[in-house]
C-alpha atoms as a PDB file:
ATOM      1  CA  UNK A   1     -17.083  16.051 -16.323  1.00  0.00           C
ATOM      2  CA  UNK A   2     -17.218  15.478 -12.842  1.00  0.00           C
ATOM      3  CA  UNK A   3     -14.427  16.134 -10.042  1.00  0.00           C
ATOM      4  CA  UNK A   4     -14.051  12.025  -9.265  1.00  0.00           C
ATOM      5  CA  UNK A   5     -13.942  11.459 -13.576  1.00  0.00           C
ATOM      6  CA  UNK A   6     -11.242  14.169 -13.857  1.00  0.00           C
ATOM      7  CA  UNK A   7      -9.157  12.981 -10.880  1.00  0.00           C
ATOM      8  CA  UNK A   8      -9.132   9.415 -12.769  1.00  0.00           C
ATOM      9  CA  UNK A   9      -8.652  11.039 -15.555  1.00  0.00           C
ATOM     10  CA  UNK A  10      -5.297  13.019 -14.381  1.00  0.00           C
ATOM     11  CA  UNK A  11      -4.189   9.529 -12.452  1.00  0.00           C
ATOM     12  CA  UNK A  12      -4.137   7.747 -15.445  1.00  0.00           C
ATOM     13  CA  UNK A  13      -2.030   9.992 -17.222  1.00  0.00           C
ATOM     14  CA  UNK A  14       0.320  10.881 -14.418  1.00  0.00           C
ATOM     15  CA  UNK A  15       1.344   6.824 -14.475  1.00  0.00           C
ATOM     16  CA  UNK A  16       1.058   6.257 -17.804  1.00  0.00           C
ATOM     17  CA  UNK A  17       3.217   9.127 -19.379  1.00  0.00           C
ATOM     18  CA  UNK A  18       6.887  10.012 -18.521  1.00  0.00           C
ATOM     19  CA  UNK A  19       6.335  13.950 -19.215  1.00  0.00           C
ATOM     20  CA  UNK A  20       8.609  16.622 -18.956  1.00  0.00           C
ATOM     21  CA  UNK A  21       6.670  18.160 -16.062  1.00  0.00           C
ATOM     22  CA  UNK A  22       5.748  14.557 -14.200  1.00  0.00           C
ATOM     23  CA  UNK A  23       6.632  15.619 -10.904  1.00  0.00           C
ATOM     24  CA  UNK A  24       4.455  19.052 -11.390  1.00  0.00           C
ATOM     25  CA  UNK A  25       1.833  16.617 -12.897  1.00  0.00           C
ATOM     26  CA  UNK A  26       1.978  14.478  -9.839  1.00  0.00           C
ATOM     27  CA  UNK A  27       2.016  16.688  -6.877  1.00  0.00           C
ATOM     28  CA  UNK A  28      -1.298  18.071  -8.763  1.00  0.00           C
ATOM     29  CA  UNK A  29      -2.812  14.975  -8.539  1.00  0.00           C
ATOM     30  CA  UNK A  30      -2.210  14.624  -5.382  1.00  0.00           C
ATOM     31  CA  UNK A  31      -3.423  18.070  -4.278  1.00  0.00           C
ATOM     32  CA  UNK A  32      -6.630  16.697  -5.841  1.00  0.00           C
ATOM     33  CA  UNK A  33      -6.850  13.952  -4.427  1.00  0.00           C
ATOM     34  CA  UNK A  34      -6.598  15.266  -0.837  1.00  0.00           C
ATOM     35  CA  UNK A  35      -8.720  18.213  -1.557  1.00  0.00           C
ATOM     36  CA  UNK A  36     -11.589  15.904  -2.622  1.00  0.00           C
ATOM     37  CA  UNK A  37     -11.083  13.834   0.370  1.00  0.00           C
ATOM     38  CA  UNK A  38     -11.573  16.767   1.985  1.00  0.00           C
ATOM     39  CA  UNK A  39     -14.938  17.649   0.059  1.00  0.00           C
ATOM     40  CA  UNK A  40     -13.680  20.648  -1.346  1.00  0.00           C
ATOM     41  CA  UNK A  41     -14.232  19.574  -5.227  1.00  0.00           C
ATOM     42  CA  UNK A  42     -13.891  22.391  -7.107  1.00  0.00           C
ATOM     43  CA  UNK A  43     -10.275  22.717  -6.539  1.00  0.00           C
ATOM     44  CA  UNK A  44     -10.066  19.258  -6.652  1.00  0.00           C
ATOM     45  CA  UNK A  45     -11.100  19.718 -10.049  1.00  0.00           C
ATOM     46  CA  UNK A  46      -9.017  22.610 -10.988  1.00  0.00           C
ATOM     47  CA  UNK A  47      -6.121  20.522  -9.249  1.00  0.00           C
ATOM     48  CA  UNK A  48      -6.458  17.689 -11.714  1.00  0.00           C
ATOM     49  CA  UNK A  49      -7.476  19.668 -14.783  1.00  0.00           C
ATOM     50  CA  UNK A  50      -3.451  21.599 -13.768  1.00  0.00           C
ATOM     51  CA  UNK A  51      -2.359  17.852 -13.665  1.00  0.00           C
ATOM     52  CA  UNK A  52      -3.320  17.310 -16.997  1.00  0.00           C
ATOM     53  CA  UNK A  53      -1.912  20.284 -18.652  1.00  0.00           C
ATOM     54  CA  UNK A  54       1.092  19.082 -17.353  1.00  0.00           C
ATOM     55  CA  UNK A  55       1.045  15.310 -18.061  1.00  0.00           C
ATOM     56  CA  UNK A  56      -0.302  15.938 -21.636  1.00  0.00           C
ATOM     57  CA  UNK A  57      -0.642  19.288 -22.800  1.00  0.00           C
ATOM     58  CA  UNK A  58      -3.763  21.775 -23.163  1.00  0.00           C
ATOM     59  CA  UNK A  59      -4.216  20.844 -26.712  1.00  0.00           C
ATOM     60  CA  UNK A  60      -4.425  17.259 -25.459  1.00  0.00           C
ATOM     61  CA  UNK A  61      -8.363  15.845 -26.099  1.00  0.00           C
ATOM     62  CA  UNK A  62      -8.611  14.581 -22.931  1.00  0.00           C
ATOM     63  CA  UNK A  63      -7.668  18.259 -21.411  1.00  0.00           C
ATOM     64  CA  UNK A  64     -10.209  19.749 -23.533  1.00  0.00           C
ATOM     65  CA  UNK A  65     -12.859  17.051 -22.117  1.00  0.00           C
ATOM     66  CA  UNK A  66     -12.156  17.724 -18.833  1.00  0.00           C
ATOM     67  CA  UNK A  67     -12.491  21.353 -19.001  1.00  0.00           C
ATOM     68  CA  UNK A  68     -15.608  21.385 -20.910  1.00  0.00           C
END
């Protein structure tokens, strides 16, 4: 998966669910989000793969997708 399809990925999560962790899952996102703006995209990508193990849990399919 590519950095763009896991930032969408994490977005749609972050305002979807009402997690435990949303604010952790949101400031992720938005670490992503400006690190990919600023064309560094592998943390981007580590930044929204963290958003998702907070928005829906590692054992989550979409997690698992996006870290594959």
């Amino acid at each position: 998966m590519n950095t763009q399809c896991a930032i969408n990925l994490a977005r749609k999560h972050v305002f979807a669910n009402q997690a435990q962790d949303a604010s952790s899952a949101y400031l992720c996102l938005a670490d992503a989000i400006a690190q990919s703006n600023a064309g560094d995209l592998a943390n981007a990508k580590a930044r929204a793969i963290k958003s998702l193990a907070y928005s829906v849990g590692v054992f989550h399919p979409d997690y698992k997708r996006a870290t594959a």
